[in-house]
C-alpha atoms as a PDB file:
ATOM      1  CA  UNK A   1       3.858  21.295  -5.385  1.00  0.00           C
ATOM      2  CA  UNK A   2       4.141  21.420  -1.645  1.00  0.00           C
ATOM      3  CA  UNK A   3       7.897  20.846   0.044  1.00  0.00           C
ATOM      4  CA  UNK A   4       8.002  18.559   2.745  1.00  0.00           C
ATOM      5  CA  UNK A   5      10.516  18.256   5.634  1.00  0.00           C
ATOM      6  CA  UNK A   6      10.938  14.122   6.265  1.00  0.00           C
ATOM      7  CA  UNK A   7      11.626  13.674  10.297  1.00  0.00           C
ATOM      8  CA  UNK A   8      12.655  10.348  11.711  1.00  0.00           C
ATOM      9  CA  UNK A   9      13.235   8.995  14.637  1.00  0.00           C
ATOM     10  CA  UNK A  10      15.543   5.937  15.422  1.00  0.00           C
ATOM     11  CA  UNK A  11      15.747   4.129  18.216  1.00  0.00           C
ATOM     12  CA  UNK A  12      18.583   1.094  19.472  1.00  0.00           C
ATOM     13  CA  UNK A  13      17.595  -1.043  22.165  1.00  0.00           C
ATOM     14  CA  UNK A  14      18.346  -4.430  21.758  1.00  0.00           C
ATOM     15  CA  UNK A  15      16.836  -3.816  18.311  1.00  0.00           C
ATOM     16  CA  UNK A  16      16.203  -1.229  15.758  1.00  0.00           C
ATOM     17  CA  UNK A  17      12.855   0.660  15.476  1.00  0.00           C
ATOM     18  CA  UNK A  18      12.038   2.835  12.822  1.00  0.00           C
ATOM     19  CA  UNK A  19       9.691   6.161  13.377  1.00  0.00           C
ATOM     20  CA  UNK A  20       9.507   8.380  10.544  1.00  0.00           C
ATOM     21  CA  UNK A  21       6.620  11.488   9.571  1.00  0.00           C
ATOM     22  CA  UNK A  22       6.723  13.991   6.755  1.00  0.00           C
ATOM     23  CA  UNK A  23       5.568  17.251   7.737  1.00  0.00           C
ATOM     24  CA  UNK A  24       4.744  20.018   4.931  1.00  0.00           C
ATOM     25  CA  UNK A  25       7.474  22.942   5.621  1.00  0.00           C
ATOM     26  CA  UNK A  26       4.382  25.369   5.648  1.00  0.00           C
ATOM     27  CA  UNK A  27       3.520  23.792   9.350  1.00  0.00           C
ATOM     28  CA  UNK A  28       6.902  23.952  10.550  1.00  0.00           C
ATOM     29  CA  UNK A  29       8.460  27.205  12.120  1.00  0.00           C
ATOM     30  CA  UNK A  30      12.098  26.823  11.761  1.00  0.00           C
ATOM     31  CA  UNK A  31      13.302  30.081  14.059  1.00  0.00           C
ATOM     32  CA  UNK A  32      11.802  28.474  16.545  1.00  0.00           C
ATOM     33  CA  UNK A  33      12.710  24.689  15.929  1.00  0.00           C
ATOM     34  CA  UNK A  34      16.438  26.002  15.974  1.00  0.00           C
ATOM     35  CA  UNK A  35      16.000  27.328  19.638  1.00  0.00           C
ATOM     36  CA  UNK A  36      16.014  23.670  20.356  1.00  0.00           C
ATOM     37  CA  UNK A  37      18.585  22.495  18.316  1.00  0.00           C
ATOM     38  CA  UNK A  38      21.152  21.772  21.240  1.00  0.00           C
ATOM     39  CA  UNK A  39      22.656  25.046  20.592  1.00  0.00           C
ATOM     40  CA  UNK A  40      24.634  23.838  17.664  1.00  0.00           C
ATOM     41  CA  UNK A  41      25.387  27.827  16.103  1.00  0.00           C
ATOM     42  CA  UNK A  42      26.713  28.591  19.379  1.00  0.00           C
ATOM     43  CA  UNK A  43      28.823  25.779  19.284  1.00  0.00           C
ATOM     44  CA  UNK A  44      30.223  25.655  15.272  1.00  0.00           C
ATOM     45  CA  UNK A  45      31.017  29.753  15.906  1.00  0.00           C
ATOM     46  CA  UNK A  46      33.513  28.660  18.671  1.00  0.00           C
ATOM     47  CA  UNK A  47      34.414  25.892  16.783  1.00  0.00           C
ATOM     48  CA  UNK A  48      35.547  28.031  13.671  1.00  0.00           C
ATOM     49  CA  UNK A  49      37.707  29.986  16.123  1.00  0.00           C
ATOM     50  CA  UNK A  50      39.841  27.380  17.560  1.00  0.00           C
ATOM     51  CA  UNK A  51      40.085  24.472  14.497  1.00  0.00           C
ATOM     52  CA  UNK A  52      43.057  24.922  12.398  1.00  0.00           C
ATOM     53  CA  UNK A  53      44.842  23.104   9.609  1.00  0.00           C
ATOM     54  CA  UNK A  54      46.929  20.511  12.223  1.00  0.00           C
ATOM     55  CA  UNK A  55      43.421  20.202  14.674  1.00  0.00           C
ATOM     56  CA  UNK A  56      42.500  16.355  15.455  1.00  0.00           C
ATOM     57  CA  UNK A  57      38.824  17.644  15.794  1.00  0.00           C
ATOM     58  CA  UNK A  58      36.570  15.192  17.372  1.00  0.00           C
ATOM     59  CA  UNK A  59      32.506  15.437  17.051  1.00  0.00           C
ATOM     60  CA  UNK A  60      29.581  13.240  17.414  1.00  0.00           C
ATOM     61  CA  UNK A  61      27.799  13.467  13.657  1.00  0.00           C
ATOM     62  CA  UNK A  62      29.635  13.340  10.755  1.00  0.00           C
ATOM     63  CA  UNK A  63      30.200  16.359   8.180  1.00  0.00           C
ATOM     64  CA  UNK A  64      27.062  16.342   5.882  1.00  0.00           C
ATOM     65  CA  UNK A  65      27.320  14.532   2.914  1.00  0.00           C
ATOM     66  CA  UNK A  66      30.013  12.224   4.104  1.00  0.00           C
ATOM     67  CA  UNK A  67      29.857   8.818   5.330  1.00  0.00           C
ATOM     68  CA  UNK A  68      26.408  10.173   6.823  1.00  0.00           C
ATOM     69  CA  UNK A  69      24.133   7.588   4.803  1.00  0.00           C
ATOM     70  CA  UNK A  70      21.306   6.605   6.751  1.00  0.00           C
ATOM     71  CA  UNK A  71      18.762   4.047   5.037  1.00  0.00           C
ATOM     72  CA  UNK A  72      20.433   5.011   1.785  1.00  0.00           C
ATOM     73  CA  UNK A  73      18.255   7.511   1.544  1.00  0.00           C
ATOM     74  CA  UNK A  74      18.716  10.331   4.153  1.00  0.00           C
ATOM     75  CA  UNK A  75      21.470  12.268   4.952  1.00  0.00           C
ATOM     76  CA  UNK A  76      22.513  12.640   9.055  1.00  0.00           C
ATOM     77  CA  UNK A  77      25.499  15.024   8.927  1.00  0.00           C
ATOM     78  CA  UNK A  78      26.028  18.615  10.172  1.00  0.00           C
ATOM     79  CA  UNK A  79      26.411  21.257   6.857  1.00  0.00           C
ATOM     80  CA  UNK A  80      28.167  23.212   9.754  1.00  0.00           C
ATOM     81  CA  UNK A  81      30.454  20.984  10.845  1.00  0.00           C
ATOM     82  CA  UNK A  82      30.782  20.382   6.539  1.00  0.00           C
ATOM     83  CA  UNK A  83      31.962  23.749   5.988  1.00  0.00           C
ATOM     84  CA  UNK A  84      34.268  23.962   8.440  1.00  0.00           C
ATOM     85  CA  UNK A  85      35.947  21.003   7.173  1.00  0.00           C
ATOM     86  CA  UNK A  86      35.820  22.526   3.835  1.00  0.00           C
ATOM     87  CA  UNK A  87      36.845  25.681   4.941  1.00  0.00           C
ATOM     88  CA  UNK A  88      39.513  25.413   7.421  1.00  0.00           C
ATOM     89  CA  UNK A  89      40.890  21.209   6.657  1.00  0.00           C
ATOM     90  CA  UNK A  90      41.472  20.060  10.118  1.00  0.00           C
ATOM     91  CA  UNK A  91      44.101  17.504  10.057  1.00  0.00           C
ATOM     92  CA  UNK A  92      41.280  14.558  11.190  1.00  0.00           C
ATOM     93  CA  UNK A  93      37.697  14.387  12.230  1.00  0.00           C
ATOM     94  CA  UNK A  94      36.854  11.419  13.974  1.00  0.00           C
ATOM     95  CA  UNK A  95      33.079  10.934  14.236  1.00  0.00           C
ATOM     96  CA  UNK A  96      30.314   8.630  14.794  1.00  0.00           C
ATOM     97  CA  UNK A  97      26.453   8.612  15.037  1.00  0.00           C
ATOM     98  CA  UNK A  98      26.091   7.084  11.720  1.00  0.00           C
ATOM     99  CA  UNK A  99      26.140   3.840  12.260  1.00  0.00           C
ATOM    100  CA  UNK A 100      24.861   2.682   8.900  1.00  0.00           C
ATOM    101  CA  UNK A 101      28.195   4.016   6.761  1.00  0.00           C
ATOM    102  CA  UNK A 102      31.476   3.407   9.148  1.00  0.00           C
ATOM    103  CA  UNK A 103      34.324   4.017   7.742  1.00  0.00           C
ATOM    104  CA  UNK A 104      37.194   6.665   6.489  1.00  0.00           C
ATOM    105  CA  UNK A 105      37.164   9.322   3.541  1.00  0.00           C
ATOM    106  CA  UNK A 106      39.319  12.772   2.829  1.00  0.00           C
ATOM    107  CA  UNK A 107      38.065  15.887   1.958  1.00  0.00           C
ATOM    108  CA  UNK A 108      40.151  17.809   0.809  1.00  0.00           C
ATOM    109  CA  UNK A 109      42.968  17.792   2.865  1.00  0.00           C
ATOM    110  CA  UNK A 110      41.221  15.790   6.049  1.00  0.00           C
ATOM    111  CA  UNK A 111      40.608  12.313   7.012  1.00  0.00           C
ATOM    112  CA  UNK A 112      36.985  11.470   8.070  1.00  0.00           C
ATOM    113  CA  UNK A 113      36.683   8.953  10.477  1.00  0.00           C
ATOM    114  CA  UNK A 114      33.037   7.774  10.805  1.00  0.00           C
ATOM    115  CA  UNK A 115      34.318   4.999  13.548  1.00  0.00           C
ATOM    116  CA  UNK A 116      31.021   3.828  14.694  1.00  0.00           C
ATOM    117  CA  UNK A 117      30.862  -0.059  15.097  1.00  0.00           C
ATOM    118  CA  UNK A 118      28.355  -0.516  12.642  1.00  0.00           C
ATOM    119  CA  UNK A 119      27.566  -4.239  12.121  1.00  0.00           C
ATOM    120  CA  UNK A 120      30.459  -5.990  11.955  1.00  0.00           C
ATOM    121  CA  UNK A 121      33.311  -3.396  13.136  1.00  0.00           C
ATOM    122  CA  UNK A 122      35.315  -3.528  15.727  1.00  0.00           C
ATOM    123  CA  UNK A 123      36.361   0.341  16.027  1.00  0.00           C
ATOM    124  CA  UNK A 124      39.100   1.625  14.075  1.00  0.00           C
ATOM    125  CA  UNK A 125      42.800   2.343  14.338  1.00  0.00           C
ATOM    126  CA  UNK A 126      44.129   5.404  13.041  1.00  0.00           C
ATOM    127  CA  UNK A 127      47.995   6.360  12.341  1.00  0.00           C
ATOM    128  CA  UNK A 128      48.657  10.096  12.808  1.00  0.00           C
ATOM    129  CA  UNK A 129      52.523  10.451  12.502  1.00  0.00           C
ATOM    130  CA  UNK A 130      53.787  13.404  11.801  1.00  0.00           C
ATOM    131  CA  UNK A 131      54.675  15.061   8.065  1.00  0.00           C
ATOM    132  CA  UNK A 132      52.298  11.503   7.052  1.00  0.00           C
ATOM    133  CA  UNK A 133      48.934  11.201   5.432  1.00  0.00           C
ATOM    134  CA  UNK A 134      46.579   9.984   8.037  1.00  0.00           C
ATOM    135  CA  UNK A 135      45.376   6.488   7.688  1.00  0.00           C
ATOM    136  CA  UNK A 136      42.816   4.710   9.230  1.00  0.00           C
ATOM    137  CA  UNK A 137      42.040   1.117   9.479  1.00  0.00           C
ATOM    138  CA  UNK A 138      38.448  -0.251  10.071  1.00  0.00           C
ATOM    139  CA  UNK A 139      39.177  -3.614  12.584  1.00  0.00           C
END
């Protein structure tokens, strides 16, 4: 049975528009596909350097696998940016880019923030005092 990779494309303009193709993996050349990939290894191998246990880290996708729902059936988060979570538990991540699936989750030790306005939010208000849990209230 041939694999496929499932691509879309989504688009917010005064509306929502849909694109989406499914290429078979055999046509697709990932060593070079990462070349173009906004330098995202480049960026995560700093990143692992400087996040530590009391970092307020703040990025534009979510962690993969959390609030990262898109259509309820694909997944828009970084497995990067998911093992350093994992790895290291950063105090908070405060994301976006999802905007299907705002709202707030730990792992582990962190608080995701996925504060993208979504459809009815506001933003979100987040209480970081020290020696406390973080919390994080969708308005």
């Amino acid at each position: 049975m041939e694999k496929y990779f499932d691509a879309f494309l989504y688009v917010a303009n005064w509306g929502t528009h849909w694109f989406m193709l499914r290429v078979p993996y055999r046509l697709i050349n990932f060593d070079l596909a990462e070349k173009y990939c906004f330098r995202e290894k480049h960026v995560i191998d700093r990143l692992k350097l400087l996040v530590k246990r009391d970092t307020v880290l703040v990025a534009h996708p979510p962690p993969r696998g959390t609030l990262d729902e898109v259509l309820g059936r694909f997944r828009a988060g970084c497995r990067k940016l998911q093992k350093i979570v994992v790895n290291i538990q950063p105090r908070l991540l405060i994301c976006g880019h999802t905007h299907e699936r705002p709202g707030a989750l730990f792992v582990g030790e962190t608080l995701v923030v996925n504060c993208s306005m979504g459809r009815k939010g506001a933003g979100t208000v987040i209480n970081l005092d020290k020696g406390m849990t973080p919390k994080a209230e969708l308005i």
